[in-house]
N, C-alpha and C. Protein backbone atom coordinates (compact mmCIF):
# COMPACT_ATOMS: atom_id res chain seq x y z
N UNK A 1 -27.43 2.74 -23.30
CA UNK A 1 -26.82 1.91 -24.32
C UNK A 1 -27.26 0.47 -24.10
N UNK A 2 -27.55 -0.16 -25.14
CA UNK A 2 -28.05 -1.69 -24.85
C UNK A 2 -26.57 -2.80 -24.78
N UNK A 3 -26.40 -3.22 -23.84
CA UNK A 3 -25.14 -4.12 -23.94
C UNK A 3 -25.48 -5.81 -23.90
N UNK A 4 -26.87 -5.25 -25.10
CA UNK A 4 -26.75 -6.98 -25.55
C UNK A 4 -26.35 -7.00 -27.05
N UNK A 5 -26.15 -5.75 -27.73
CA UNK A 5 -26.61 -5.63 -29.14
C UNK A 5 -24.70 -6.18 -29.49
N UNK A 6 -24.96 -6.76 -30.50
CA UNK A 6 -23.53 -7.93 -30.95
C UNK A 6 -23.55 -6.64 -32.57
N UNK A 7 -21.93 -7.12 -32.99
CA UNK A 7 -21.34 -6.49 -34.28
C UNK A 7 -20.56 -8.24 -34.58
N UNK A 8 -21.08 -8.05 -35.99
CA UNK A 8 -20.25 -9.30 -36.44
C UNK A 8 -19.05 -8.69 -36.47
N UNK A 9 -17.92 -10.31 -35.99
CA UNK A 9 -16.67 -9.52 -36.45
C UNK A 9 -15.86 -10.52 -37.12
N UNK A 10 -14.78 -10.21 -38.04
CA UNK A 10 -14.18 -11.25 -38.60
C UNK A 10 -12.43 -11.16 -38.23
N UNK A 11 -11.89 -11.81 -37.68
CA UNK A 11 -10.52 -11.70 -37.43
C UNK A 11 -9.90 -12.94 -37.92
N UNK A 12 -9.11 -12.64 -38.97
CA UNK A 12 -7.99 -13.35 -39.86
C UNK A 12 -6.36 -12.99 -39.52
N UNK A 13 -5.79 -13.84 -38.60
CA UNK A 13 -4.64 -13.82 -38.57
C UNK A 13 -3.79 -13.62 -39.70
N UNK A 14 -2.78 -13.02 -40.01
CA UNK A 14 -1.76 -13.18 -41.31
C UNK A 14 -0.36 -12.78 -40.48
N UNK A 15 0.33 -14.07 -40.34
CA UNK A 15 1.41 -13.84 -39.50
C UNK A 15 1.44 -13.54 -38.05
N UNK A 16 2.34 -12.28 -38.07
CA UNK A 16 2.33 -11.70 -36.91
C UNK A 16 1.12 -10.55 -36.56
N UNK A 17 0.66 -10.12 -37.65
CA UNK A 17 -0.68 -8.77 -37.52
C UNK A 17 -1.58 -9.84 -37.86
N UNK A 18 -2.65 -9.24 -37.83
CA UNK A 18 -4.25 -10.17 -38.09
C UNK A 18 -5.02 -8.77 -38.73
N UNK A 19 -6.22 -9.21 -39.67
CA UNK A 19 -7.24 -8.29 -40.08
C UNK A 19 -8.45 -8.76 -39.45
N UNK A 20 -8.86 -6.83 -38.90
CA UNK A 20 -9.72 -7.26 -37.93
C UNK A 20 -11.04 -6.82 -38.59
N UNK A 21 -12.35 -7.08 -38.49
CA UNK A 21 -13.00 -6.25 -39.78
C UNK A 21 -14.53 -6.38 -38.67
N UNK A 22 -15.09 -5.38 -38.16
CA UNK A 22 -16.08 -5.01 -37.20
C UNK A 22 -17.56 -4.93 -38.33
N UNK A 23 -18.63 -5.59 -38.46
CA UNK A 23 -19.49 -5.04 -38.89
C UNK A 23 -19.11 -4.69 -40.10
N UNK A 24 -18.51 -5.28 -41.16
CA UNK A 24 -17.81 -5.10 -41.98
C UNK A 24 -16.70 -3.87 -42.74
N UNK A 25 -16.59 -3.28 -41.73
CA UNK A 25 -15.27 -2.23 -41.85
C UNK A 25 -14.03 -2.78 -41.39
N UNK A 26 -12.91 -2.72 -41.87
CA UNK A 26 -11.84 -3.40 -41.50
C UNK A 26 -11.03 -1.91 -40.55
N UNK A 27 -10.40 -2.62 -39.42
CA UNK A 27 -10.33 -1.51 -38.46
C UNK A 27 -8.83 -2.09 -38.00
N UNK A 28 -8.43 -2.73 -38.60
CA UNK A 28 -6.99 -3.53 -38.38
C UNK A 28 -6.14 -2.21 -38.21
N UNK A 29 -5.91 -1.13 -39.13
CA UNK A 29 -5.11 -0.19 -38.76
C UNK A 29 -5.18 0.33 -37.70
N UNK A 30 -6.42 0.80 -37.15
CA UNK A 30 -6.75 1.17 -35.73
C UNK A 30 -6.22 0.50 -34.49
N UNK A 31 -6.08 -0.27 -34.65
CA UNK A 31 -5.82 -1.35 -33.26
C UNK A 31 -4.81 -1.87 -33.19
N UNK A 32 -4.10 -1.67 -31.93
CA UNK A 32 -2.61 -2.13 -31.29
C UNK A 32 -2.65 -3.24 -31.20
N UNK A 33 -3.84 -3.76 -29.87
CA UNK A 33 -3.88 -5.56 -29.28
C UNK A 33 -5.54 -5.45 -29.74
N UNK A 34 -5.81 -6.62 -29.50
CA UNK A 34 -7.07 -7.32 -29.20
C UNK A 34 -7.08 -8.52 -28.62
N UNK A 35 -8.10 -8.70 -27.69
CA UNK A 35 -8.06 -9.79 -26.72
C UNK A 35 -9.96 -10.81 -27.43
N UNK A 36 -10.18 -11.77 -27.94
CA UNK A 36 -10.73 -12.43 -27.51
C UNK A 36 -11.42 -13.33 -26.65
N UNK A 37 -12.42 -13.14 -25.58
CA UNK A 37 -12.81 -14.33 -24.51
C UNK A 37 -14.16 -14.44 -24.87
N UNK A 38 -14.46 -15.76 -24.33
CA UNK A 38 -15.75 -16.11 -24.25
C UNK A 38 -15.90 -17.13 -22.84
N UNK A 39 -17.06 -17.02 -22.19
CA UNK A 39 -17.08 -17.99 -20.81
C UNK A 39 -18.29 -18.50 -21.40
N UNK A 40 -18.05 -19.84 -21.14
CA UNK A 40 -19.18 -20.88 -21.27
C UNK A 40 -20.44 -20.56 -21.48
N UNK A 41 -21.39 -20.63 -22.60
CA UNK A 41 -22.77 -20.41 -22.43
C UNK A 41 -23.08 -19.29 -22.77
N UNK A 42 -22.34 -18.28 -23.28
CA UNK A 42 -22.41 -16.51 -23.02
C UNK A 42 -21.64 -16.11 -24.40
N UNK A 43 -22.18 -14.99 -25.18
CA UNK A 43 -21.12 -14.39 -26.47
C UNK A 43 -20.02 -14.40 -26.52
N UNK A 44 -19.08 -14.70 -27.04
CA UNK A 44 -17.42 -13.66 -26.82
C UNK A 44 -17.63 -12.66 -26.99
N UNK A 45 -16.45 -12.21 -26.24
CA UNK A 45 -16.33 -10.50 -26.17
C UNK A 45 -15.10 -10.13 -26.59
N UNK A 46 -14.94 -9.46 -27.29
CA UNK A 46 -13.87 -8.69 -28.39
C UNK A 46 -13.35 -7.38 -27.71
N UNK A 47 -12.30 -7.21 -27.32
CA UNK A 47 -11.52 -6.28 -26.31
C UNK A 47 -10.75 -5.62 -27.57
N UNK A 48 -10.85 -3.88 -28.14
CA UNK A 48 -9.65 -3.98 -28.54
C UNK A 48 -9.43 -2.56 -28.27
N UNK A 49 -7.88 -2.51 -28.67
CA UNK A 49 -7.01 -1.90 -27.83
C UNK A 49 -6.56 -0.52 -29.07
N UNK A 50 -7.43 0.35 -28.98
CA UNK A 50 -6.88 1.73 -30.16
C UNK A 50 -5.54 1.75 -29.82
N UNK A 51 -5.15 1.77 -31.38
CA UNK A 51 -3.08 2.38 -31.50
C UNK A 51 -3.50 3.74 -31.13
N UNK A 52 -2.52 4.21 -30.53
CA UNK A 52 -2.14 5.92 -30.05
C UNK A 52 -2.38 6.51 -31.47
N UNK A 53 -1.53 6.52 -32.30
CA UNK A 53 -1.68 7.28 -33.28
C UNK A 53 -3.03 7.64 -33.80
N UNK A 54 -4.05 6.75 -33.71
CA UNK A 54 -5.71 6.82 -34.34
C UNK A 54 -6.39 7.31 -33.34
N UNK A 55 -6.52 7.64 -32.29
CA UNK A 55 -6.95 7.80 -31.26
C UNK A 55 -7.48 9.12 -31.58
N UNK A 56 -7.31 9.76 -31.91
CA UNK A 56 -7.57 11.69 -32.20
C UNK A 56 -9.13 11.27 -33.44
N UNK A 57 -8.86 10.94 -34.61
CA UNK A 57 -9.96 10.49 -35.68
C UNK A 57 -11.17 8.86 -35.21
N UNK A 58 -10.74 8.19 -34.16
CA UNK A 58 -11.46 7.57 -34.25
C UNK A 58 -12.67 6.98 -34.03
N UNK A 59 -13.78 6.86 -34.14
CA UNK A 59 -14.92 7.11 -34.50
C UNK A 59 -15.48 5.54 -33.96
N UNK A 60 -16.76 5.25 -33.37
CA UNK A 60 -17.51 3.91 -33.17
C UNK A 60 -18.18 3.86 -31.34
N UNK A 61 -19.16 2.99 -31.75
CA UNK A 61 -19.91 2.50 -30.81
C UNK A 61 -18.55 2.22 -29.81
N UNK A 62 -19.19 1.96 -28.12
CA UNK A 62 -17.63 1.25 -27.18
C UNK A 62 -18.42 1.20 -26.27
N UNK A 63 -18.34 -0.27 -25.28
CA UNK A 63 -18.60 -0.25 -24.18
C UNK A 63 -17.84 0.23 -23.37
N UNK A 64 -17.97 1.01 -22.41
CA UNK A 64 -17.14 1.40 -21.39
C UNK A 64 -17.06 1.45 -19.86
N UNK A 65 -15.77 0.58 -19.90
CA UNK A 65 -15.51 0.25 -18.14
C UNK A 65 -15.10 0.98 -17.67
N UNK A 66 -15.11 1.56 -16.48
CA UNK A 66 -14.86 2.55 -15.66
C UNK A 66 -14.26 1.75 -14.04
N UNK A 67 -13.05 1.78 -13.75
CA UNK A 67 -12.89 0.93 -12.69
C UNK A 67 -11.22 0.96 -12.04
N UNK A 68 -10.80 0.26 -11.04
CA UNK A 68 -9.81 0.54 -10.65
C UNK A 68 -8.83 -0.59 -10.67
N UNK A 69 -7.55 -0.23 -10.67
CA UNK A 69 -6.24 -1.73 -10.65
C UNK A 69 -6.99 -2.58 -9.55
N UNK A 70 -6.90 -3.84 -9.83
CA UNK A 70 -7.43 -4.67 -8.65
C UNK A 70 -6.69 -4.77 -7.37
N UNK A 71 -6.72 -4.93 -6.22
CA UNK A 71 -5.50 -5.21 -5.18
C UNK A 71 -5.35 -6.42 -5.20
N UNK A 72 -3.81 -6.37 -5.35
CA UNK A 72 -3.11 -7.94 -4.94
C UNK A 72 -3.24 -8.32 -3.76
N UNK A 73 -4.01 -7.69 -3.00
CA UNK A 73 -3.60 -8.16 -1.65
C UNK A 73 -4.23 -9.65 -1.14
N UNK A 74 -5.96 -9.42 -1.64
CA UNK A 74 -6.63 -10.76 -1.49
C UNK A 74 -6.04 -11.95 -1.58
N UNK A 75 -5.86 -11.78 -3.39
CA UNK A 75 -5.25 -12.85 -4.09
C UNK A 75 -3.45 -13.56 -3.04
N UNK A 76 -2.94 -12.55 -3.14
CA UNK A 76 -1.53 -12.68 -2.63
C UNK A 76 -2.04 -13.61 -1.00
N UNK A 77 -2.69 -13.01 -0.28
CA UNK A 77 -3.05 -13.38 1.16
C UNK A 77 -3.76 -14.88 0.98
N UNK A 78 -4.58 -15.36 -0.32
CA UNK A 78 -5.29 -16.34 -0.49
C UNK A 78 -4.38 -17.60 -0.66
N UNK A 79 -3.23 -17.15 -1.62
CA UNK A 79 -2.02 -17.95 -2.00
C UNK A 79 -1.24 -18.40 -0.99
N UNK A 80 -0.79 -17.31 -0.38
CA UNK A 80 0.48 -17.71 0.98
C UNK A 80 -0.33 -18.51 2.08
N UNK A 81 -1.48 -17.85 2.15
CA UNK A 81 -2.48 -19.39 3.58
C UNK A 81 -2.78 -20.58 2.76
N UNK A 82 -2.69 -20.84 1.35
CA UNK A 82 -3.11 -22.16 0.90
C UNK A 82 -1.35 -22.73 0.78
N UNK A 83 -0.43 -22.19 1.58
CA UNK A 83 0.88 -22.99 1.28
C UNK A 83 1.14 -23.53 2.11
N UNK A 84 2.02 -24.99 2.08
CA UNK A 84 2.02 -25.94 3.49
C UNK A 84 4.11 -25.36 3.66
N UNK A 85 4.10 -25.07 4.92
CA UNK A 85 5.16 -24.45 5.52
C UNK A 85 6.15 -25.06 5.39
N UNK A 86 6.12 -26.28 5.28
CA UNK A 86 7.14 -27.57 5.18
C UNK A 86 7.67 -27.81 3.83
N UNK A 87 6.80 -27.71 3.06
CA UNK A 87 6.75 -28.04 1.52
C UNK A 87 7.66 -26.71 0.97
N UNK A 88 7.27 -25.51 1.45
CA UNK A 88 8.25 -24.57 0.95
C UNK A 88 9.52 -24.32 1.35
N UNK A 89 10.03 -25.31 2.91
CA UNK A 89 11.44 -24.85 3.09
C UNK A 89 12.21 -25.63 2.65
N UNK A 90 11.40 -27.48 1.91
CA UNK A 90 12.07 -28.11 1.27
C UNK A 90 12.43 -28.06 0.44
N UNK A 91 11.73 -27.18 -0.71
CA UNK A 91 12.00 -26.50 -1.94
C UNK A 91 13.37 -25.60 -1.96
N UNK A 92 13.30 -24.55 -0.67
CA UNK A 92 14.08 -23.81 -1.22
C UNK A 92 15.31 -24.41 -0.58
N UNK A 93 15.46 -25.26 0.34
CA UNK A 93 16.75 -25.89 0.86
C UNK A 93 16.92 -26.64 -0.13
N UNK A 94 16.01 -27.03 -1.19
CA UNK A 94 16.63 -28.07 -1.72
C UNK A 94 17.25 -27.30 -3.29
N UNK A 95 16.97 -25.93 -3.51
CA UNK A 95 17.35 -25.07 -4.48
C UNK A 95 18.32 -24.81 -4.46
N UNK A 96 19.95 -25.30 -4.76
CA UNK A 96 20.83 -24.39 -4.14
C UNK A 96 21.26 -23.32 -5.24
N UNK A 97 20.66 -23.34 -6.43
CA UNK A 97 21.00 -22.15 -7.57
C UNK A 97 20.01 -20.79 -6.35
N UNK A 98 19.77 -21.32 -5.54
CA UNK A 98 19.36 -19.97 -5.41
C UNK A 98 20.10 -19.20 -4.08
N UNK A 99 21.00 -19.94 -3.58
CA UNK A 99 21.84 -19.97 -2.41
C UNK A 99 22.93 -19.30 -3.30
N UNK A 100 23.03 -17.98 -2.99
CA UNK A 100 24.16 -17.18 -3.26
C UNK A 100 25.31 -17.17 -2.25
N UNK A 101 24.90 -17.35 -1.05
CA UNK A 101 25.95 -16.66 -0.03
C UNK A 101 25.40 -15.27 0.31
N UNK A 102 24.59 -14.54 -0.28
CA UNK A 102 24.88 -13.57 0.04
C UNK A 102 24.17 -12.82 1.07
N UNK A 103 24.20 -11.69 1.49
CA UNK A 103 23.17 -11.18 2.89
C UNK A 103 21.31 -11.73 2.95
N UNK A 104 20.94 -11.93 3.90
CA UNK A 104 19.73 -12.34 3.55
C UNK A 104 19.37 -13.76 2.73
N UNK A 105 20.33 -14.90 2.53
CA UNK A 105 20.30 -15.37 1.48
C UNK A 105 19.18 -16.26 1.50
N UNK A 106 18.56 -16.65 2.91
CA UNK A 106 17.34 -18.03 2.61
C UNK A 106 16.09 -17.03 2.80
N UNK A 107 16.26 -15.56 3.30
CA UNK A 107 14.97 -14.62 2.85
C UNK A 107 14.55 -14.70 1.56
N UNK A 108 15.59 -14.09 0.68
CA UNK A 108 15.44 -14.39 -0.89
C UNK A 108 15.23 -15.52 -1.52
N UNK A 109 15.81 -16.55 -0.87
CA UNK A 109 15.63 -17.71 -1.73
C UNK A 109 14.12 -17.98 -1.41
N UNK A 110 13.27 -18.09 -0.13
CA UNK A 110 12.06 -18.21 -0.19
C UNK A 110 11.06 -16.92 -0.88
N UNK A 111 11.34 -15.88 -1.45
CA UNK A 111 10.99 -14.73 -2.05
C UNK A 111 10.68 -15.03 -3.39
N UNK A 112 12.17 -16.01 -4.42
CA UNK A 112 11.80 -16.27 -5.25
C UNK A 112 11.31 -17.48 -5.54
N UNK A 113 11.44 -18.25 -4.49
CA UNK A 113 10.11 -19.76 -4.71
C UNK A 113 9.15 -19.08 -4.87
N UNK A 114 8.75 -18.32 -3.73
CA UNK A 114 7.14 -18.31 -3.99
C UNK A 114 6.78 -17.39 -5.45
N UNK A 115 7.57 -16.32 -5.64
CA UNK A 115 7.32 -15.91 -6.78
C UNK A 115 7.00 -17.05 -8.19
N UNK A 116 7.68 -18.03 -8.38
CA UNK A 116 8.08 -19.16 -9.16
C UNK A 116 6.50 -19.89 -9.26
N UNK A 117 6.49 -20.07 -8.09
CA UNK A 117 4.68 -20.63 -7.37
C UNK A 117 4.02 -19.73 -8.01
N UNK A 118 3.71 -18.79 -7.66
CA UNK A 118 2.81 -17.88 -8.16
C UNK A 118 2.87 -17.61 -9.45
N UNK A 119 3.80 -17.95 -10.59
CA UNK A 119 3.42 -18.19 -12.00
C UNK A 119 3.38 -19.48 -12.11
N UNK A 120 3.35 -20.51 -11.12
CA UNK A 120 2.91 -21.69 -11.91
C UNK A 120 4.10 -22.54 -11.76
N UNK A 121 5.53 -22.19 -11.32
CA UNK A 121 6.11 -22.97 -12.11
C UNK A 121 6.46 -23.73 -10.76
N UNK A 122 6.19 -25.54 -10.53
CA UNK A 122 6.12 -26.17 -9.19
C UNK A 122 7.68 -26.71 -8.88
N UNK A 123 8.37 -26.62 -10.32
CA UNK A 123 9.66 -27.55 -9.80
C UNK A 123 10.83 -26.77 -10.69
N UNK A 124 12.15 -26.47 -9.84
CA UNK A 124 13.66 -26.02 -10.68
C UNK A 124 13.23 -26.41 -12.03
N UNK A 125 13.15 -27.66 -12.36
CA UNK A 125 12.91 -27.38 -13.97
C UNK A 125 12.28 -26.91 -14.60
N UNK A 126 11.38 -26.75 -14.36
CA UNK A 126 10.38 -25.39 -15.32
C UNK A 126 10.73 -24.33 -15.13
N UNK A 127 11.93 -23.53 -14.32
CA UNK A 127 12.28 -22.17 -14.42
C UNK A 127 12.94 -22.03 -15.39
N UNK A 128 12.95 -21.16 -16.41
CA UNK A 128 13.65 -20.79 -17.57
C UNK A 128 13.90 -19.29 -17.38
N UNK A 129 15.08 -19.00 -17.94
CA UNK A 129 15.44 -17.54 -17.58
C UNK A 129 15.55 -16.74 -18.74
């Protein structure tokens, strides 16, 4: 299979659904999600995601990945050695919404800092629940 060969595609949002139209067939019914990316310098690439229901009739060219869940472990191990030890017990001593009282309580409270960290969010106020 050549995986340079491109399909025009046209995607028009309308609301909450979008029309998705491949090479000029509109395939919007077919498809659950679709993901758009492009990295610098290089085509976008059009990810999309067959609805269950079409899956039995549906018909077309597909690149196909073949591959496994990634391990968190790297990532996770890369995160916790780039954290300064000090900086996180001030956080969570200084959290007391997260001070229950209860068994374990400054285990957890440093459990869900770093969780908090790890989406991004650096300070109590950006946690939203």
């Amino acid at each position: 299979m050549d995986h340079t060969s491109t399909s025009r595609v046209r995607i028009r949002p309308e609301g909450v659904v979008a029309r998705i139209e491949v090479d000029g067939v509109d395939v919007s019914r077919d498809v659950r999600a679709y993901s758009l990316q492009q990295q610098a310098g290089e085509l976008p690439e059009l990810a999309l995601l067959i609805a269950p229901h079409r899956i039995d009739d549906w018909e077309g060219a597909a690149r196909v990945v073949i591959g496994e869940e990634p391990d968190p472990g790297p990532a996770a191990a890369a995160f916790l050695a780039a954290l300064d030890a000090g900086e996180l017990e001030r956080a969570v001593l200084n959290r007391h919404d997260l001070m229950t009282g209860g068994e374990h309580e400054f285990t957890a409270a440093l459990l869900i800092q770093l969780t908090e960290w790890a989406f991004g969010k650096r300070n109590a106020s950006e946690v939203t629940d």
